[in-house]
C-alpha atoms as a PDB file:
ATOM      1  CA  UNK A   1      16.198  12.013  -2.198  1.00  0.00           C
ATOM      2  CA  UNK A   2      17.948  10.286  -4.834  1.00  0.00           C
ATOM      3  CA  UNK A   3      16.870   8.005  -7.061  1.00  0.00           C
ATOM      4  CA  UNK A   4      18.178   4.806  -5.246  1.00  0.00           C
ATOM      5  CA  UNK A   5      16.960   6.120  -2.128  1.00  0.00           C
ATOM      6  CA  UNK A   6      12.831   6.179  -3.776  1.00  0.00           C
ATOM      7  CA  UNK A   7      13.559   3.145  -5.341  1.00  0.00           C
ATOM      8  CA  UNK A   8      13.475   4.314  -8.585  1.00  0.00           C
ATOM      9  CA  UNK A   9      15.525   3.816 -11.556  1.00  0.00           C
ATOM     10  CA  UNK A  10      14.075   5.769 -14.124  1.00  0.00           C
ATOM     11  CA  UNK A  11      15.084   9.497 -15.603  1.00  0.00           C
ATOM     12  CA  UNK A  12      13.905  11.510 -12.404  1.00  0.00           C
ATOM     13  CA  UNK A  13      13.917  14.621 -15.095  1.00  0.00           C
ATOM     14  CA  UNK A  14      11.359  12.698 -17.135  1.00  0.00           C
ATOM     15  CA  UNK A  15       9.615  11.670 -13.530  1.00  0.00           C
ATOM     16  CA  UNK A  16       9.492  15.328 -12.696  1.00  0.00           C
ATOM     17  CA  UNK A  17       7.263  16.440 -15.758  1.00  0.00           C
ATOM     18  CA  UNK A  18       5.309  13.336 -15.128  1.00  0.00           C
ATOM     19  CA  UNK A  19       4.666  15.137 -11.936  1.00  0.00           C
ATOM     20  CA  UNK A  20       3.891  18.021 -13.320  1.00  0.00           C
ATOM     21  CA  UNK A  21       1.371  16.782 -15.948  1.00  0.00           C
ATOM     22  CA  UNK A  22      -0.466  14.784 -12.927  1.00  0.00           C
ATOM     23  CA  UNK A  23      -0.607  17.803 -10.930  1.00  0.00           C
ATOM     24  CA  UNK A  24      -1.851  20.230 -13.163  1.00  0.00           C
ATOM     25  CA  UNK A  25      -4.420  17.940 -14.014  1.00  0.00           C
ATOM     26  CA  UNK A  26      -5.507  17.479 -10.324  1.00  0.00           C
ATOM     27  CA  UNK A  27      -5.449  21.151  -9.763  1.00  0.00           C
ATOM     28  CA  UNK A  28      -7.857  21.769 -12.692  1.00  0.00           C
ATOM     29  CA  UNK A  29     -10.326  19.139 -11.855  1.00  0.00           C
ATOM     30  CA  UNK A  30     -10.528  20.012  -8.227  1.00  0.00           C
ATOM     31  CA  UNK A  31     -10.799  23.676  -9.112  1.00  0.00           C
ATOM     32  CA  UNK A  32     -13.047  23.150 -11.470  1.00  0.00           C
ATOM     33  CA  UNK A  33     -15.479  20.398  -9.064  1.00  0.00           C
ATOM     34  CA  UNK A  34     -15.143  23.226  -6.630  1.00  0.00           C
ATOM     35  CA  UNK A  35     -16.507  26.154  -8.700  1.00  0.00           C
ATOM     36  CA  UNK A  36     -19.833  23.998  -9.438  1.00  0.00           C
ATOM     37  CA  UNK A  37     -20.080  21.655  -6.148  1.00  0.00           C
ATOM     38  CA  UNK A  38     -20.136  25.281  -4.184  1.00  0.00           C
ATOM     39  CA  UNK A  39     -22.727  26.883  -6.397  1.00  0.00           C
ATOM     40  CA  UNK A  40     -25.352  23.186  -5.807  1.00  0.00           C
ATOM     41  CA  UNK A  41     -23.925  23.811  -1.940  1.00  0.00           C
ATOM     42  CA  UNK A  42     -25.829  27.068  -2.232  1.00  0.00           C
ATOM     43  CA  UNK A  43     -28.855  26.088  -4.491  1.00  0.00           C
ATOM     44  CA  UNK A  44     -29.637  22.909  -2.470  1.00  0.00           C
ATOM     45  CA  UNK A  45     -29.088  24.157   0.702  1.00  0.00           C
ATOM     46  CA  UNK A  46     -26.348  21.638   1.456  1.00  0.00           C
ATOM     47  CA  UNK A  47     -23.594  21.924   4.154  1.00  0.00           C
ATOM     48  CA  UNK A  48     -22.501  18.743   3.348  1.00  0.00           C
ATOM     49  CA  UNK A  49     -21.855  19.870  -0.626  1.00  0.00           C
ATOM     50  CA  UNK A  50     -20.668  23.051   0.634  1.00  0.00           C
ATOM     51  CA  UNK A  51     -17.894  21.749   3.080  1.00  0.00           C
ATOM     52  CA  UNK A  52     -17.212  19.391   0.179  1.00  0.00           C
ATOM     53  CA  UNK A  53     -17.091  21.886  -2.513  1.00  0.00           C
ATOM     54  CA  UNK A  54     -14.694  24.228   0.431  1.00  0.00           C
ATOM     55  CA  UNK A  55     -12.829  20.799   0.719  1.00  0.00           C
ATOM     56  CA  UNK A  56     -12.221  20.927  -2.950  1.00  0.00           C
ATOM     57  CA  UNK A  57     -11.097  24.503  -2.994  1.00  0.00           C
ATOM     58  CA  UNK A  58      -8.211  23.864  -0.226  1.00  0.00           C
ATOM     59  CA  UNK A  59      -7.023  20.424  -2.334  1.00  0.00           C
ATOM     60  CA  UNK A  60      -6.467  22.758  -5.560  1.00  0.00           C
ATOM     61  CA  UNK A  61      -4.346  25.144  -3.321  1.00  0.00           C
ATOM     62  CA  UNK A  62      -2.481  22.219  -2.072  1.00  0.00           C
ATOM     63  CA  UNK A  63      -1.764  20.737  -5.291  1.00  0.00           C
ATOM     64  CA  UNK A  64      -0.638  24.295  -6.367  1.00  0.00           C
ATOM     65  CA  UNK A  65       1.337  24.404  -3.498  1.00  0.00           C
ATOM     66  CA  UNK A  66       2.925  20.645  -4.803  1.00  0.00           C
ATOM     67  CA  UNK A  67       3.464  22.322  -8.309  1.00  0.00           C
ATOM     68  CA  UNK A  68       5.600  25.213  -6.557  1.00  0.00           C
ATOM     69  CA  UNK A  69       7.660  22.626  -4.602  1.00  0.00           C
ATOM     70  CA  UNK A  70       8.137  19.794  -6.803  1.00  0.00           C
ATOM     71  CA  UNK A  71      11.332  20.808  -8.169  1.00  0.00           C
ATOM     72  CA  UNK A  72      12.955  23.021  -5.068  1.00  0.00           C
ATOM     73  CA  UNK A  73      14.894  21.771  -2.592  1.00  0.00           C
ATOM     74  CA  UNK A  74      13.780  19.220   0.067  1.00  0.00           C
ATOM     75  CA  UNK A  75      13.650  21.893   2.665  1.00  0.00           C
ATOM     76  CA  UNK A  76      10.745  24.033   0.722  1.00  0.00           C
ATOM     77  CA  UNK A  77       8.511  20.574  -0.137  1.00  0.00           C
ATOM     78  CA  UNK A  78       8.510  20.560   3.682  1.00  0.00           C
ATOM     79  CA  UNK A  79       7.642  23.992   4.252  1.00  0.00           C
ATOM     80  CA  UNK A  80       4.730  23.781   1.196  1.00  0.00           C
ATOM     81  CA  UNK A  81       3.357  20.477   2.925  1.00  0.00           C
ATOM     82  CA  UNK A  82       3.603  22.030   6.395  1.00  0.00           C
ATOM     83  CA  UNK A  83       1.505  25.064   4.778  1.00  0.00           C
ATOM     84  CA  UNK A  84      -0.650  22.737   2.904  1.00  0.00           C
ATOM     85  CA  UNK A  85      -1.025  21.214   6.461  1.00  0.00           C
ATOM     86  CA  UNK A  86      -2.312  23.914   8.293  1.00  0.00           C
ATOM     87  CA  UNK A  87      -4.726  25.222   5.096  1.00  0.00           C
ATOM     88  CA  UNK A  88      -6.580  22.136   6.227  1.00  0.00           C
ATOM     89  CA  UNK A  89      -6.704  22.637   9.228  1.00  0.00           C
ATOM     90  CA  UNK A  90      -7.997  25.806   9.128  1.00  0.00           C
ATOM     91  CA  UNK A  91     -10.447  24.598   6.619  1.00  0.00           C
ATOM     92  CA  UNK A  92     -11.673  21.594   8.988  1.00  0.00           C
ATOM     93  CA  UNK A  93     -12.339  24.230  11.831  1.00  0.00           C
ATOM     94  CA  UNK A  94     -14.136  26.519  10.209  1.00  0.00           C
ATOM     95  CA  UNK A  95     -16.111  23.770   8.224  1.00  0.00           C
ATOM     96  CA  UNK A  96     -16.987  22.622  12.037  1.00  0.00           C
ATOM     97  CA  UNK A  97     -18.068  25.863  12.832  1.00  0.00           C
ATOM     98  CA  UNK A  98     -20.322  26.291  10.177  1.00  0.00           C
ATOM     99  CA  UNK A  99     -21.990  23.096  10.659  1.00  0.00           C
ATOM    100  CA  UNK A 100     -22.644  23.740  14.497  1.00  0.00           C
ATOM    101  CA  UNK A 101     -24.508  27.155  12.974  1.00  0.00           C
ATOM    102  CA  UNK A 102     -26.648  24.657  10.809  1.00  0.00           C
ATOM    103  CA  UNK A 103     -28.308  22.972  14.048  1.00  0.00           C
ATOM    104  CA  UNK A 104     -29.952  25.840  14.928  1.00  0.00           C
ATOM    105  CA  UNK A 105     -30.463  27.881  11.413  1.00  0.00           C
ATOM    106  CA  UNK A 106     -30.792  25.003   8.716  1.00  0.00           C
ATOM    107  CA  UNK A 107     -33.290  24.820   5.391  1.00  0.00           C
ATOM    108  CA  UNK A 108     -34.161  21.224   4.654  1.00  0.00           C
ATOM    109  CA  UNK A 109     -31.618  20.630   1.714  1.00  0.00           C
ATOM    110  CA  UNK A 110     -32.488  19.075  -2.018  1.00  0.00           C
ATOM    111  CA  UNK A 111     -31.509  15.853  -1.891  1.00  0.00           C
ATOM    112  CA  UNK A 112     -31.663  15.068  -5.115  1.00  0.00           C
ATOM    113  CA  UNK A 113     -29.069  17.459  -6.174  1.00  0.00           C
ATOM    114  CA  UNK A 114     -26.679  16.624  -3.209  1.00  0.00           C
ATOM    115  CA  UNK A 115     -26.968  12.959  -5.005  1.00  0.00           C
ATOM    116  CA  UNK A 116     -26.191  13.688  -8.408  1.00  0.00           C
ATOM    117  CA  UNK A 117     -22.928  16.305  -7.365  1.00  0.00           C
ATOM    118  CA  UNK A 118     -21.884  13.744  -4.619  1.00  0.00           C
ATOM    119  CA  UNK A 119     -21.464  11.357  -7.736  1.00  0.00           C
ATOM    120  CA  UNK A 120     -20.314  13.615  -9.864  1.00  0.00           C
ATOM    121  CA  UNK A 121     -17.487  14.970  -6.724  1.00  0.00           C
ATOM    122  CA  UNK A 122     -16.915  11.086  -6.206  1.00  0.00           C
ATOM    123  CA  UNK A 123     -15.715  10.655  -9.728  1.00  0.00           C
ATOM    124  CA  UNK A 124     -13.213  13.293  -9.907  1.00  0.00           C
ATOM    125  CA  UNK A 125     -11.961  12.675  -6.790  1.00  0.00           C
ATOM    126  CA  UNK A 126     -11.287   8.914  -7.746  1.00  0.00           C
ATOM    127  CA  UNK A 127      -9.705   9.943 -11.412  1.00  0.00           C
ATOM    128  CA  UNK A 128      -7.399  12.032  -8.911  1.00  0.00           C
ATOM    129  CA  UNK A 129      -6.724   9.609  -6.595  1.00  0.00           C
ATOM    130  CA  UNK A 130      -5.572   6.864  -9.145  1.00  0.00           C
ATOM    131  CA  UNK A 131      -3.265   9.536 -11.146  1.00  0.00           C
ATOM    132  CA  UNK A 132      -0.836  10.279  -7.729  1.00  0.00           C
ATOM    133  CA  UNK A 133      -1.380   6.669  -6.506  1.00  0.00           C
ATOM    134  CA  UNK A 134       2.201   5.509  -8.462  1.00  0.00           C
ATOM    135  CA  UNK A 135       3.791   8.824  -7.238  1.00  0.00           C
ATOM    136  CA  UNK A 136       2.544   9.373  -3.450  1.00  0.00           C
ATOM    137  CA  UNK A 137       5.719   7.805  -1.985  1.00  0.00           C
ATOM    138  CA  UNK A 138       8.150   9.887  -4.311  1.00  0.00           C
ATOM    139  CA  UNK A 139       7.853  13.388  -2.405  1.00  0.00           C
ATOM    140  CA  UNK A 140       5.926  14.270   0.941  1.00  0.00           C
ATOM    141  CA  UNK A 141       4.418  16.673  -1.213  1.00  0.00           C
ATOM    142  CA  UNK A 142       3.138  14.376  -4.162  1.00  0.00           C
ATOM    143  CA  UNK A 143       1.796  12.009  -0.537  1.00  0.00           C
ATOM    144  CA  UNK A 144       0.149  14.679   0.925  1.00  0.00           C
ATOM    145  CA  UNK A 145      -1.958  15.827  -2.809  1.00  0.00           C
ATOM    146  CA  UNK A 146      -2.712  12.134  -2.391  1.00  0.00           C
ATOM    147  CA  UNK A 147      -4.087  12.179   1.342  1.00  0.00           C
ATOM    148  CA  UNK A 148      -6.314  15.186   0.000  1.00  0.00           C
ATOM    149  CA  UNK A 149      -7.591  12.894  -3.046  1.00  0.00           C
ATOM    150  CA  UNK A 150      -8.618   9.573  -0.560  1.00  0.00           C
ATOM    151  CA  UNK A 151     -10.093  12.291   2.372  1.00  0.00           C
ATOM    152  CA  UNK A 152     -11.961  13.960  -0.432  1.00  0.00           C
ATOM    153  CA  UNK A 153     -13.523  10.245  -1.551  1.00  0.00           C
ATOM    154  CA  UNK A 154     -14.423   9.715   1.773  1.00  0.00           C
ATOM    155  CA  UNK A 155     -16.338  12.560   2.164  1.00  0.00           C
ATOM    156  CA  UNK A 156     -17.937  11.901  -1.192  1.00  0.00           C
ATOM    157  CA  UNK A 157     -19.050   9.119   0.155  1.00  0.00           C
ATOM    158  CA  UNK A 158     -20.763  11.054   3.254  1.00  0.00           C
ATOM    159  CA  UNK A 159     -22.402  13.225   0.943  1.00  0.00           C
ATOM    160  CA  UNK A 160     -24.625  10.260  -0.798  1.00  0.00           C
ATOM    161  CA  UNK A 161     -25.097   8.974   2.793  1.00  0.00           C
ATOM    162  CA  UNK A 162     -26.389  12.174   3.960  1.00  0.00           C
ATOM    163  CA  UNK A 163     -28.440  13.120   0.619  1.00  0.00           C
ATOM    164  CA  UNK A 164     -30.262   9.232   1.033  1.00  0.00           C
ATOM    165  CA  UNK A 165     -31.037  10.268   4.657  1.00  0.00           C
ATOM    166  CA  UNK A 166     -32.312  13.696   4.018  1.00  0.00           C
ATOM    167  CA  UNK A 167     -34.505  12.350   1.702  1.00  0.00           C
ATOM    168  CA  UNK A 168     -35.696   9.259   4.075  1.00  0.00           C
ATOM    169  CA  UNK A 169     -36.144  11.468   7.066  1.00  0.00           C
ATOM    170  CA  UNK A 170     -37.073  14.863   5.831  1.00  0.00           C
ATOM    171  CA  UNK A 171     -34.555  16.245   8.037  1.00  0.00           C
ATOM    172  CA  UNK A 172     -31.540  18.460   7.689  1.00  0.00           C
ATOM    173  CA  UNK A 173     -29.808  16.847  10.649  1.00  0.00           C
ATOM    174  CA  UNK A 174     -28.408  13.747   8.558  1.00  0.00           C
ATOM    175  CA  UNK A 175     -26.727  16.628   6.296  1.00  0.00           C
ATOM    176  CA  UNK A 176     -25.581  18.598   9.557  1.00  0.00           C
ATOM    177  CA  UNK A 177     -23.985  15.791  10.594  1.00  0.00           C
ATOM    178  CA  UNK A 178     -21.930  14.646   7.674  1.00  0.00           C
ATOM    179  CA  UNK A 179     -20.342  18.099   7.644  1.00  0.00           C
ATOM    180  CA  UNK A 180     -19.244  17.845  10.712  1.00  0.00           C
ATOM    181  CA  UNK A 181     -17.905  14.364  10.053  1.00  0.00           C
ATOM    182  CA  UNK A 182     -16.308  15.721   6.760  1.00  0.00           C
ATOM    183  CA  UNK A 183     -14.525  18.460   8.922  1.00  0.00           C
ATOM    184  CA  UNK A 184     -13.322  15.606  11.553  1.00  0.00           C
ATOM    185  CA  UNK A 185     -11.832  13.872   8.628  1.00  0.00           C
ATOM    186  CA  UNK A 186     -10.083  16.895   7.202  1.00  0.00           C
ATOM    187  CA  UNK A 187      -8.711  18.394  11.018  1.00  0.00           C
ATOM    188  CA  UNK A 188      -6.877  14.461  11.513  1.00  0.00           C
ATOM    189  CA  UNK A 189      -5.409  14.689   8.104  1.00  0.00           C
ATOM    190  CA  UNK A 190      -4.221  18.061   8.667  1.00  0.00           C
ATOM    191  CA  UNK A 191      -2.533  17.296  11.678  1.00  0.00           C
ATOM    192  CA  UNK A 192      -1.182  13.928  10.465  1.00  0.00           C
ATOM    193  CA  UNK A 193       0.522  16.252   7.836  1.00  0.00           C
ATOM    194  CA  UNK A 194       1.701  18.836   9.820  1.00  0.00           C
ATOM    195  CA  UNK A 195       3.118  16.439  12.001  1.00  0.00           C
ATOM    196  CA  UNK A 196       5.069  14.327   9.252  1.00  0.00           C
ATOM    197  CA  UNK A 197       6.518  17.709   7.874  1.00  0.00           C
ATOM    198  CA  UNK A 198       7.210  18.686  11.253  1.00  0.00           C
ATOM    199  CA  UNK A 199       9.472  15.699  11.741  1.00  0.00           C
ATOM    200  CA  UNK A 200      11.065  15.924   8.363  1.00  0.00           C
ATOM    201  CA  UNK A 201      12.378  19.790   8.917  1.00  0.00           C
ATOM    202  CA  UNK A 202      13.539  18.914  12.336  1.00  0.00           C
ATOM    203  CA  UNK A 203      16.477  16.736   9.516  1.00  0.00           C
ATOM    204  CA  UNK A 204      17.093  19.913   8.494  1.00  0.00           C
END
């Protein structure tokens, strides 16, 4: 795409390492959220923290993904957003899976600590929202790091729900049932994604 096509009139060399700057930085704040959202996952118990923390993990392979792609051709953004695509997917149905194992073998989680991480999750994933916002209609691969960073918020969001129920009811089911929700979330994006690349290669 050129830069009439985007709409854009600037240097798309300079646009490119702008790119490259905002990805990196994605990548190492969602690798880094994962590394300590997994580890309260484990300590409090959570499966919501855990699928978020899993969540996390798949978004810094995905932005990875974006940092291989950003400056090939057309036809290999597709193919790394088609892949990025079906990580989710993957991710969403095994987060499911999981979850459904919770109903029957579950430890009430800490709900204090799913509070303070969910926060803590909630920020990072809105510092990485705002930084692809002005680039998520330049590439399908920039849009789909962007889908990732507005799923993730979402599911931030579920967390604190689930942590302020836990601690209301005394029961694991609230957190149960946020994972699954997170994983429902995930599985639609993925598709949506798969889908859109699908339809861009078929150009090709």
């Amino acid at each position: 795409m050129s830069n009439t096509d985007s709409g854009c009139h600037c240097d798309p060399t300079a646009t490119s390492k702008s790119e490259t700057r905002i990805l990196i930085t994605v990548l190492i704040l969602n690798f880094s959220m994962f590394l300590i959202e997994f580890s309260a996952g484990i300590v409090s118990h959570s499966t919501a923290l855990l699928a978020d923390s899993l969540d996390m993990f798949a978004d810094a392979f995905i932005y990875a993904l974006s940092l291989f792609a950003l400056n090939q051709h057309e036809k290999w953004r597709i193919y790394a957003a088609m892949a990025s695509g079906v990580i989710q997917l993957t991710l969403g149905i095994g987060i499911a899976i999981s979850a459904i194992y919770k109903i029957f073998f579950y430890t009430l989680p800490n709900s204090d600590l799913m509070g303070i991480y969910g926060i803590i999750a909630l920020v990072v994933n809105l510092i990485s929202f705002m930084l692809l916002m002005r680039f998520k209609e330049g590439n399908i691969n920039i849009r789909a790091s962007w889908i990732c960073s507005r799923n993730d918020m979402i599911a931030n969001v579920g967390v604190l729900i689930a942590a302020a129920l836990v601690a209301y009811f005394q029961s694991a089911i609230p957190d149960i049932l946020i994972g699954l929700a997170i994983a429902l979330v995930v599985i639609v994006s993925a598709v949506k994604i798969i889908k859109e690349s699908t339809l861009k290669k078929h150009k090709y």
